[in-house]
Each structure stands twice: as structure tokens, then as C-alpha cells.
N, C-alpha and C. Protein backbone atom coordinates (compact mmCIF):
# COMPACT_ATOMS: atom_id res chain seq x y z
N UNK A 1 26.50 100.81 -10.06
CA UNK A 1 25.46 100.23 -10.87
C UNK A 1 25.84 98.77 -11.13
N UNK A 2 25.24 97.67 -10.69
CA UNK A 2 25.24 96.59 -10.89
C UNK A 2 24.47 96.15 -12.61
N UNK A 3 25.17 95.08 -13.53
CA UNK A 3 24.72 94.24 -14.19
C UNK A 3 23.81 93.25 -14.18
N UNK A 4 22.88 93.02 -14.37
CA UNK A 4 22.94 91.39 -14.41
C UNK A 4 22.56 90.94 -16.19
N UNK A 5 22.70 89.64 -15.58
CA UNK A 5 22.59 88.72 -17.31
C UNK A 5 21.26 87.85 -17.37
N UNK A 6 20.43 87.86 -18.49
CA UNK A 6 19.49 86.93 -17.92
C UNK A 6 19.64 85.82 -19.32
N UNK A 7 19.44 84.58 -18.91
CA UNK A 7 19.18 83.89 -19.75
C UNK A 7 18.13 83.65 -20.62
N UNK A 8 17.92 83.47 -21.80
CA UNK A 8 17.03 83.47 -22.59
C UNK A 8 16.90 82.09 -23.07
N UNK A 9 16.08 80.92 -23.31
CA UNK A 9 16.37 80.01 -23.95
C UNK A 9 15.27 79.44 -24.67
N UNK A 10 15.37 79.92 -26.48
CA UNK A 10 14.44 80.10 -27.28
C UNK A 10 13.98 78.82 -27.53
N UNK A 11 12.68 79.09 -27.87
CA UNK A 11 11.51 78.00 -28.23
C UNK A 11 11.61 77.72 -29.58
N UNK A 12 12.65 76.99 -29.70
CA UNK A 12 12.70 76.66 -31.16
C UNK A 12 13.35 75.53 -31.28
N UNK A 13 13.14 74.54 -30.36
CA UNK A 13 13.17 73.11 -30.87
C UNK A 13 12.34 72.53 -32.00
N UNK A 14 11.41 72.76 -32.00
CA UNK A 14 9.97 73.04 -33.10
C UNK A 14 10.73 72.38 -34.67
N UNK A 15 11.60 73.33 -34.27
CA UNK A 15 12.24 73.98 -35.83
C UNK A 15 13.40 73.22 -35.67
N UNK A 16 13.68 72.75 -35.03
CA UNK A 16 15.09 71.64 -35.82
C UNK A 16 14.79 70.62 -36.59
N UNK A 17 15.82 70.58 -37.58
CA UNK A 17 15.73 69.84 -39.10
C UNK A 17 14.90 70.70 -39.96
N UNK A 18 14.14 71.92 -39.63
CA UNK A 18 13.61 72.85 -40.56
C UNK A 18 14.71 73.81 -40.93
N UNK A 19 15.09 74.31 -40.28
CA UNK A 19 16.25 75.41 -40.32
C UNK A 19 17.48 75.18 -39.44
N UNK A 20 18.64 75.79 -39.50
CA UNK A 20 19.56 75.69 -39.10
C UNK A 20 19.54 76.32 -37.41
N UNK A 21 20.17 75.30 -36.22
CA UNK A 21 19.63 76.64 -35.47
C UNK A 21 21.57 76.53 -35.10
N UNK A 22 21.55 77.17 -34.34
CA UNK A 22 23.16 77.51 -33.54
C UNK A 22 23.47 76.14 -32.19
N UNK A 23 24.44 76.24 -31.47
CA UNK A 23 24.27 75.53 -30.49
C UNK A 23 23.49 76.11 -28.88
N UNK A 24 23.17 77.08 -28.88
CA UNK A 24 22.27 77.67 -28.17
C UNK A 24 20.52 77.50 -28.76
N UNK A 25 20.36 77.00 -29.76
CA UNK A 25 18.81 76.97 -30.54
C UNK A 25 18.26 78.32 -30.64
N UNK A 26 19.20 78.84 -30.79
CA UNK A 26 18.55 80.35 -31.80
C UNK A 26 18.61 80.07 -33.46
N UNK A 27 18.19 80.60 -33.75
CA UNK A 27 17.89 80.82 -35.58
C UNK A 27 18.70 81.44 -36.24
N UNK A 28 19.69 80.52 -36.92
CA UNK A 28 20.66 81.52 -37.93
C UNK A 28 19.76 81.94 -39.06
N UNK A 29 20.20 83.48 -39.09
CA UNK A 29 19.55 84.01 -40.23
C UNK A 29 20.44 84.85 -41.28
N UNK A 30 20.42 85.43 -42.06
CA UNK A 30 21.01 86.03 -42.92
C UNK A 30 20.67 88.22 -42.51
N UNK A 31 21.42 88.57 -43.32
CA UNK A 31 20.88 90.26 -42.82
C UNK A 31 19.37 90.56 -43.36
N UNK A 32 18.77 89.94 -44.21
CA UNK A 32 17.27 89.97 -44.29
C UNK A 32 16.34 88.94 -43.86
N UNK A 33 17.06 88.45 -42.90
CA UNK A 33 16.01 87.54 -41.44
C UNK A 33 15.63 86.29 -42.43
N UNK A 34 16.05 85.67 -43.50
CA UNK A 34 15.95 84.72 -43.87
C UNK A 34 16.71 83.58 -43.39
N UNK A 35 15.99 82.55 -43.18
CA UNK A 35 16.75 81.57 -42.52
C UNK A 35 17.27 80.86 -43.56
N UNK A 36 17.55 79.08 -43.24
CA UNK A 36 18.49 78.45 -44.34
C UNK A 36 17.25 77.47 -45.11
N UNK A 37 15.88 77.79 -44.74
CA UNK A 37 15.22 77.57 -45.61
C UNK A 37 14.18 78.35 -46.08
N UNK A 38 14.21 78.29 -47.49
CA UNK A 38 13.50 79.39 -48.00
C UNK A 38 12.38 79.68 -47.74
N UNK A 39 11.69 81.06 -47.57
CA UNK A 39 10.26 81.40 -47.34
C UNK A 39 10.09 81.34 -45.49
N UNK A 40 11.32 80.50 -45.13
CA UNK A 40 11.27 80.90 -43.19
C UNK A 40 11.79 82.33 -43.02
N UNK A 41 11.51 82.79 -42.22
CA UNK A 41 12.02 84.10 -41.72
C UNK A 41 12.20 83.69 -40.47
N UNK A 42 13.12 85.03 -39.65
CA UNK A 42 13.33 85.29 -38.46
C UNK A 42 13.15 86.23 -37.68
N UNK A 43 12.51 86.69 -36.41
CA UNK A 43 12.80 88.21 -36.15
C UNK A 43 12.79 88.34 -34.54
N UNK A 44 13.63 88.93 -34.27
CA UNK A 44 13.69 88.71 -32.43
C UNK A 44 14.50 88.49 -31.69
N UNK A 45 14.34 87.49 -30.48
CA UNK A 45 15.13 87.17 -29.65
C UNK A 45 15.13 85.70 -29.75
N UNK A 46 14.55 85.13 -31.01
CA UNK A 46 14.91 83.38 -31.59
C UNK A 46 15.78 83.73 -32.67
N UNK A 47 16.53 84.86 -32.92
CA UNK A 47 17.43 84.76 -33.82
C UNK A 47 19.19 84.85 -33.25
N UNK A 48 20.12 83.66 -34.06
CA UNK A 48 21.31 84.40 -33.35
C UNK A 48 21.90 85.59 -33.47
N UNK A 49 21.92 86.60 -32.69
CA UNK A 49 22.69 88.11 -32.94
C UNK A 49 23.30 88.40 -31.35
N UNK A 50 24.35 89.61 -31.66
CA UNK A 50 25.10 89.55 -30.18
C UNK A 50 23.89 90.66 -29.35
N UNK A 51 23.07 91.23 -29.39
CA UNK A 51 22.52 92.13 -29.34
C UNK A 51 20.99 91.94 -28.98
N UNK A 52 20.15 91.82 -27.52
CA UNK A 52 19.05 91.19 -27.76
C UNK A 52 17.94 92.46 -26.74
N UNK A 53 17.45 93.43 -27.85
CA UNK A 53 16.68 94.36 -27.28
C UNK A 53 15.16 94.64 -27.82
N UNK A 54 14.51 95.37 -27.20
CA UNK A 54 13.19 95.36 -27.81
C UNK A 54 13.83 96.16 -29.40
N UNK A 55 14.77 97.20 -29.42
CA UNK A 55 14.52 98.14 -30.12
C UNK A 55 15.40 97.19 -31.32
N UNK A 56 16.17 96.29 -31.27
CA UNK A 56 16.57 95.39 -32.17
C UNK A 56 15.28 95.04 -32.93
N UNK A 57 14.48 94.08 -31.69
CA UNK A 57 13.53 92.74 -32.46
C UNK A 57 12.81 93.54 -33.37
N UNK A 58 12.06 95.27 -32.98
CA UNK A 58 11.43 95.89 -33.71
C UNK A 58 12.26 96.15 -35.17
N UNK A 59 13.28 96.13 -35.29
CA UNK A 59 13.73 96.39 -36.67
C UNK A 59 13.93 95.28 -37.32
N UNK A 60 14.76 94.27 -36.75
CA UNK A 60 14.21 92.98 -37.15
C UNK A 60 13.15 92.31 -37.74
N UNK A 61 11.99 92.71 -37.24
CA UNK A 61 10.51 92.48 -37.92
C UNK A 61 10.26 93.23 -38.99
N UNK A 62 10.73 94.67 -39.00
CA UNK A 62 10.37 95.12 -40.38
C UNK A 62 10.80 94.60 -41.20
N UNK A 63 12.26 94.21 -41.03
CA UNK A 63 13.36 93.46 -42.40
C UNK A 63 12.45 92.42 -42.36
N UNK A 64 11.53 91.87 -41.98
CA UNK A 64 11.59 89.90 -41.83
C UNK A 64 10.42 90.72 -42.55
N UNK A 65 9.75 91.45 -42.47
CA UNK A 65 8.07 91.52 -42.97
C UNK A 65 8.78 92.01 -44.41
N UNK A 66 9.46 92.85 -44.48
CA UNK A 66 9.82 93.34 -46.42
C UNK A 66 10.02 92.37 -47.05
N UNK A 67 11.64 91.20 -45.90
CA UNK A 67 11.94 90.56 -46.78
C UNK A 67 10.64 89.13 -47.17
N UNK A 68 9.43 89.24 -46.12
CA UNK A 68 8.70 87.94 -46.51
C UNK A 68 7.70 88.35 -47.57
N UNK A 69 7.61 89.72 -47.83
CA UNK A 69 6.78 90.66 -49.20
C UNK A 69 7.23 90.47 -49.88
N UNK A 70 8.37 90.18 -50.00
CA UNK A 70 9.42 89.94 -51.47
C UNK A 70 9.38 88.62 -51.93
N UNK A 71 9.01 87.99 -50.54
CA UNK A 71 9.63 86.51 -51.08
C UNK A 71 8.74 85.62 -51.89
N UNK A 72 7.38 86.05 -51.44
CA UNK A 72 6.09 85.67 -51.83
C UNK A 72 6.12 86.44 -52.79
N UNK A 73 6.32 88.08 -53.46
CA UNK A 73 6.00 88.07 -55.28
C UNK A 73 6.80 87.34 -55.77
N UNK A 74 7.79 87.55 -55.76
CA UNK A 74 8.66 86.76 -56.30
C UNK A 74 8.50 84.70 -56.39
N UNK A 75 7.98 84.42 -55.89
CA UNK A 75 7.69 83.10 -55.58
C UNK A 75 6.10 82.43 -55.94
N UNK A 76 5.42 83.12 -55.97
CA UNK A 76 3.65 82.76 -55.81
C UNK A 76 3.00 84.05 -57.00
């Protein structure tokens, strides 16, 4: 069984000087997909993690959708 690797290289120039990204331009986030500015979220394969699967990004999005429910009562 052969490997291969594919490169990914996220669309998130956009977002520099908004949020922090890595030296690859993925999205540092925190464990509830918050980035380093408040009310941004993250969820996917624009975030840095060692781990880049559908069945990740899907849990990823739930955390990013609770934690952006929270962020807005709490805020607005």
C-alpha cells in the first residue's frame, strides 16, 4: 500500500493582520476554534492541527458553531 501526501495551501491570506496565522497560513485557534481575535472562529482545513480529515473539520464546526452561540449571548 503506497502513501501519498497532498499539499493543502489555505486561503487565508485575506486574514493576515486579522488573526494570527502560522508559517504555513493556517489559523491558530484555541480548543473552541476561537482565533486570536475575538468573535473570529475557525473550523477545518484553514486551521493549524496535525490532523486534516473530513471527520475532524465536521467536529470542528460544531465546536466553532457552539463556541460562536456563546460568543454572541454573551457579547450582543
Amino acid at each position: 500500500m503506497s502513501s501519498h501526501l497532498w499539499k493543502f495551501n489555505p486561503n487565508t491570506a485575506f486574514l493576515r493582520g486579522l488573526v494570527d496565522l502560522n508559517e504555513n497560513n493556517y489559523i491558530i485557534t484555541d480548543e473552541n476554534m476561537s482565533s486570536t481575535t475575538p468573535g473570529v472562529f475557525a473550523a477545518g482545513d484553514v486551521r493549524a492541527k496535525p490532523l486534516k480529515q473530513i471527520a475532524t473539520a465536521v467536529g470542528d464546526g460544531a465546536i466553532a458553531g457552539v463556541s460562536a452561540e456563546k460568543y454572541i449571548e454573551e457579547n450582543f
